[in-house]
C-alpha atoms as a PDB file:
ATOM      1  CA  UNK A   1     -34.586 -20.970  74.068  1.00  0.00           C
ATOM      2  CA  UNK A   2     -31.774 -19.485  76.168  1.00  0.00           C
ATOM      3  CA  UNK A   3     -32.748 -17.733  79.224  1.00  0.00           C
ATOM      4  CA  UNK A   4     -29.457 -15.870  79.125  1.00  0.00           C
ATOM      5  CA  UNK A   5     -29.579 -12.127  79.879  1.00  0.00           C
ATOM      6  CA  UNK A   6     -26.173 -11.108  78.359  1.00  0.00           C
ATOM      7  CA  UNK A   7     -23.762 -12.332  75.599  1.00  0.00           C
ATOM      8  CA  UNK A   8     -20.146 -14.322  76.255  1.00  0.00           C
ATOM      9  CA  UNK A   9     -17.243 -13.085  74.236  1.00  0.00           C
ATOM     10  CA  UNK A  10     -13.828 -15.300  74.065  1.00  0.00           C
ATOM     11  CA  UNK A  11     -11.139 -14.443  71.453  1.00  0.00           C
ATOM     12  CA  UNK A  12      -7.526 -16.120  70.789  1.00  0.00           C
ATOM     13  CA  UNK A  13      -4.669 -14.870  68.010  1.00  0.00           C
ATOM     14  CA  UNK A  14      -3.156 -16.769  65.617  1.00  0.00           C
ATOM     15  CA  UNK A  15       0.513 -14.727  64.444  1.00  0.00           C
ATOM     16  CA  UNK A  16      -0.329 -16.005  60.637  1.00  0.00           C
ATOM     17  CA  UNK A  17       3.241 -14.256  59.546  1.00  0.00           C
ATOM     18  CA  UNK A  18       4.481 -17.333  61.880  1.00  0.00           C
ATOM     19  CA  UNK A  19       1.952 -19.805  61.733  1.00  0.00           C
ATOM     20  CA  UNK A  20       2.087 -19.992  65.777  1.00  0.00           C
ATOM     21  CA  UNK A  21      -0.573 -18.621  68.221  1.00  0.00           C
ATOM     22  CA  UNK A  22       0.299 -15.060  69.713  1.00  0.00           C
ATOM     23  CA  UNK A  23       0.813 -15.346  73.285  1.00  0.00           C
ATOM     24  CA  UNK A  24       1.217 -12.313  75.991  1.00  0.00           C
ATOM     25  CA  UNK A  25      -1.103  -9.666  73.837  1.00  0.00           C
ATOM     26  CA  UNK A  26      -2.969  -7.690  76.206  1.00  0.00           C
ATOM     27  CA  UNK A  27      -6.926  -7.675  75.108  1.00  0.00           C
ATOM     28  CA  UNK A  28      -9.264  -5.187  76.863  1.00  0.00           C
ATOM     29  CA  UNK A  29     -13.460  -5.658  76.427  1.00  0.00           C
ATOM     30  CA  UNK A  30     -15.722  -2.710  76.477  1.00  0.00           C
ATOM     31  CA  UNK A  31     -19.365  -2.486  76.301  1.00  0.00           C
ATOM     32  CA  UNK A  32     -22.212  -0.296  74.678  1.00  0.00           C
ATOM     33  CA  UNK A  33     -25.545  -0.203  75.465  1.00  0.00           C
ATOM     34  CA  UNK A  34     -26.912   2.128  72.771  1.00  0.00           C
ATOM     35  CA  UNK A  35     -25.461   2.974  69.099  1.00  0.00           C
ATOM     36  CA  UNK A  36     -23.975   6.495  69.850  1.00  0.00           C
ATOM     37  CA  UNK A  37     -24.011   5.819  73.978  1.00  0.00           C
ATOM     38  CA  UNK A  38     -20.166   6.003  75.658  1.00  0.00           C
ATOM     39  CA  UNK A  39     -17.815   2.658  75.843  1.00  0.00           C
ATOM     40  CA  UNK A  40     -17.584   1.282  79.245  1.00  0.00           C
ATOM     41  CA  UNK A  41     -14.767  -1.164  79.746  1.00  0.00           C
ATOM     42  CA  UNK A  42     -15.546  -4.075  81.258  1.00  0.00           C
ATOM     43  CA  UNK A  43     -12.724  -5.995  81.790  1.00  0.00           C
ATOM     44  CA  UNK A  44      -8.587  -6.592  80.753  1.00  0.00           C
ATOM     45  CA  UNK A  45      -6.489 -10.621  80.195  1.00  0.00           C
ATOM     46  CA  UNK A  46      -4.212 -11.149  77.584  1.00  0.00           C
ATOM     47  CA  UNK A  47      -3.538 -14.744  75.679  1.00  0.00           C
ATOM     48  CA  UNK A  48      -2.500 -17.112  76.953  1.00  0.00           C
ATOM     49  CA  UNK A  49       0.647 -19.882  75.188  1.00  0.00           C
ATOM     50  CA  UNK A  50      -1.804 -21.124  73.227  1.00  0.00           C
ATOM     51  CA  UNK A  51      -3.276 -17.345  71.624  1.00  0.00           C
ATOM     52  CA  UNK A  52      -6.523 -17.778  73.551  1.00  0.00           C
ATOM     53  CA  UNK A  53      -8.321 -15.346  75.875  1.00  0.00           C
ATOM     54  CA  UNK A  54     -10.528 -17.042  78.035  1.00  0.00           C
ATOM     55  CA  UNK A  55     -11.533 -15.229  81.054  1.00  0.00           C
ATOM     56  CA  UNK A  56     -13.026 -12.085  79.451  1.00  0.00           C
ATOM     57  CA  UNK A  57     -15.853 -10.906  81.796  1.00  0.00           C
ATOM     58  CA  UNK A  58     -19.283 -11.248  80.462  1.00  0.00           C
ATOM     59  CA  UNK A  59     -20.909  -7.928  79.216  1.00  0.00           C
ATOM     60  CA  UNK A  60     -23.450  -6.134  81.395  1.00  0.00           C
ATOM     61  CA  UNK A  61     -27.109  -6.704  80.639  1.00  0.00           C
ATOM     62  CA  UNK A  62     -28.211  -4.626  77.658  1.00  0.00           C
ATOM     63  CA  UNK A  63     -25.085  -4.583  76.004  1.00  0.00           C
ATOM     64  CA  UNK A  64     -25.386  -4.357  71.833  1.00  0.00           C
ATOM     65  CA  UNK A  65     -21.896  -3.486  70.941  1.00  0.00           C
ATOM     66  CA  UNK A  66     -18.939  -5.166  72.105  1.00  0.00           C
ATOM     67  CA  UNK A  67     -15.107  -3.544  71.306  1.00  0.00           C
ATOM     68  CA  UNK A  68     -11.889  -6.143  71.452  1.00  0.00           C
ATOM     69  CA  UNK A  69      -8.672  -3.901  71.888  1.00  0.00           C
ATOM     70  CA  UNK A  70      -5.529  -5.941  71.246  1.00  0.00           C
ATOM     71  CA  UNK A  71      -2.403  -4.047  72.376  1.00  0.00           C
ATOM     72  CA  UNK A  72      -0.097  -5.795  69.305  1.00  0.00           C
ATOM     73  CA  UNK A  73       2.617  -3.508  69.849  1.00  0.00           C
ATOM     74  CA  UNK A  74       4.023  -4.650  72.659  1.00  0.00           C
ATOM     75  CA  UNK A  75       3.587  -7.972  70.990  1.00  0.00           C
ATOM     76  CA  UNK A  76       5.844  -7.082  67.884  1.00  0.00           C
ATOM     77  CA  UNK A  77       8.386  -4.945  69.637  1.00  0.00           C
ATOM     78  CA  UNK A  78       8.977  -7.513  72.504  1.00  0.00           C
ATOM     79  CA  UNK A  79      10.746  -9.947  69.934  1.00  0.00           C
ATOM     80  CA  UNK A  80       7.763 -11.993  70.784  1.00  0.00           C
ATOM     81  CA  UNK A  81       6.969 -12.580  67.234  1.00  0.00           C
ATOM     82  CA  UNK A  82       9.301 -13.936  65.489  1.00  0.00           C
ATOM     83  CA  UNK A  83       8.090 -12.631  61.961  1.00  0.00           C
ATOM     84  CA  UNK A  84       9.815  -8.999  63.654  1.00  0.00           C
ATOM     85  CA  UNK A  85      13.122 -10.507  62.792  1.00  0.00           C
ATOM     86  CA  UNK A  86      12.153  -9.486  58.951  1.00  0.00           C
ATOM     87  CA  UNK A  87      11.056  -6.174  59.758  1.00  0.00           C
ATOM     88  CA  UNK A  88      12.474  -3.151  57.940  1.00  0.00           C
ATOM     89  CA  UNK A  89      15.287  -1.870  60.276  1.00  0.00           C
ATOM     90  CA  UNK A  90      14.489   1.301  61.960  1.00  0.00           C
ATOM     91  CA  UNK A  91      17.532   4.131  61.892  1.00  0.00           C
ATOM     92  CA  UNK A  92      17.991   3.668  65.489  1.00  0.00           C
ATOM     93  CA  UNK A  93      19.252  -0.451  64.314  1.00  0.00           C
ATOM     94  CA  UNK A  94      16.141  -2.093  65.717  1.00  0.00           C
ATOM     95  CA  UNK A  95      12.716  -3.178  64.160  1.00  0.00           C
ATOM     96  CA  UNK A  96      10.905  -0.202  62.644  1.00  0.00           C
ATOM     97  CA  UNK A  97       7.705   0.944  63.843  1.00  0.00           C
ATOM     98  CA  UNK A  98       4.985  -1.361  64.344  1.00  0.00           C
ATOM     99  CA  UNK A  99       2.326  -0.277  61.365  1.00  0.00           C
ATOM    100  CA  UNK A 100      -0.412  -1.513  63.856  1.00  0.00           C
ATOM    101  CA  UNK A 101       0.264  -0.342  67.515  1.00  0.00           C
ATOM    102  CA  UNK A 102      -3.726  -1.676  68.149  1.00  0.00           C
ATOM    103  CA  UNK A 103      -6.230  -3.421  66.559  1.00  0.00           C
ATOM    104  CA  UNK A 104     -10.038  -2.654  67.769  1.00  0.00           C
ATOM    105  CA  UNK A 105     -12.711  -4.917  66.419  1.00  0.00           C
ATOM    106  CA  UNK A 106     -16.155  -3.519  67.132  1.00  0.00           C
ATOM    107  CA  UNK A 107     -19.195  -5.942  66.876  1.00  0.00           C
ATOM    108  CA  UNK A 108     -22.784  -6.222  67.634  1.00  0.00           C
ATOM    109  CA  UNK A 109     -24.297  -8.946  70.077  1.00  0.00           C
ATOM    110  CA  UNK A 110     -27.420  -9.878  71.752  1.00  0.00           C
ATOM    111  CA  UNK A 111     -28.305 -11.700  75.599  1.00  0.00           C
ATOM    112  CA  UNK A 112     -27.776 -15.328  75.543  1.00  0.00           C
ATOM    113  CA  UNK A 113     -25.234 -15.721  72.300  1.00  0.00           C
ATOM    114  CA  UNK A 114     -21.788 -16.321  72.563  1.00  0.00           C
ATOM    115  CA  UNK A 115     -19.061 -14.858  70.461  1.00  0.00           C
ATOM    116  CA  UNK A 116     -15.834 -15.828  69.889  1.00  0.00           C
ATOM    117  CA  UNK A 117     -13.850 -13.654  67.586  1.00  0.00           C
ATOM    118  CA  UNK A 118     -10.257 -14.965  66.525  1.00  0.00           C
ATOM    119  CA  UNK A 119      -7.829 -12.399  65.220  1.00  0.00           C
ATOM    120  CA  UNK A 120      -5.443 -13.502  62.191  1.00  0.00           C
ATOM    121  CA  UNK A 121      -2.625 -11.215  62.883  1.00  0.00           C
ATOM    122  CA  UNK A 122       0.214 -10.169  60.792  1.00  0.00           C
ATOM    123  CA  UNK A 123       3.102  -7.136  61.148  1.00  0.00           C
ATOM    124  CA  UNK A 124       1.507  -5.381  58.449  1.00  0.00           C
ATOM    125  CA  UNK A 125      -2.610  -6.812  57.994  1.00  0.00           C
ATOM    126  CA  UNK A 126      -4.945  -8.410  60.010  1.00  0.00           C
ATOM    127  CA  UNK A 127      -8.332 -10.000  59.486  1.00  0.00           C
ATOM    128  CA  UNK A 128     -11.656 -11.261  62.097  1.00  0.00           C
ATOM    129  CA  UNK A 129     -14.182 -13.137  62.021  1.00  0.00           C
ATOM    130  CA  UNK A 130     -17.055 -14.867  64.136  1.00  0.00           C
ATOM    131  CA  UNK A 131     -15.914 -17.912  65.068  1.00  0.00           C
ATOM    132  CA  UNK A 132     -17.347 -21.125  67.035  1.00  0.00           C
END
């Protein structure tokens, strides 16, 4: 029985257009304590070479939603990922717009679990799921 009183949430990104891990994407955590009640960030990293986020904070006590923002944009327009290079071109000569500026994955947790959520992350899909 864990005598936890609040969930752990780690995350990394794998650019699947690339088969590499997405490194440099800015990932913000924010909190709920009730269904309808306001988001309360709780903390900011970004991944690391490998794709991983570590060092999110833990969620305050009573938290039962949990949203991971990854800013991707910056990761696509930045030349970062290399799977931009085959990007439609955009009038002005560079990449076009990035179809998804931000992915926000919203999940429920309860006290003493821990949650890692990987992002598979492509210029024009994405999928999540609970990993280990």
């Amino acid at each position: 029985m864990s005598t936890q009183t609040t969930a752990s949430v780690s995350t990394h990104i794998l650019d699947t257009s690339v088969g590499r891990p997405a490194a440099g994407v800015p990932v913000r955590l924010s909190a709920r304590s009730a269904e309808q009640g306001p988001w309360t960030e709780v903390g900011a990293s970004a991944t690391d070479a490998d794709g991983r986020c570590k060092d999110l904070p833990a969620p305050p006590e009573g938290t039962i939603l949990v949203r991971l923002e990854f800013g991707t944009e910056e990761y696509f327009l930045t030349g970062r990922a290399e799977s931009q290079r085959h990007a439609p071109e955009h009038r002005t000569g560079g990449p076009g717009p990035v179809f998804f500026p931000e992915v926000a994955i919203v999940f429920a947790v309860e006290a003493g679990e821990h949650y890692h959520v990987p992002l598979l992350l492509n210029p024009f899909g994405y999928s999540v799921y609970r990993g280990s």
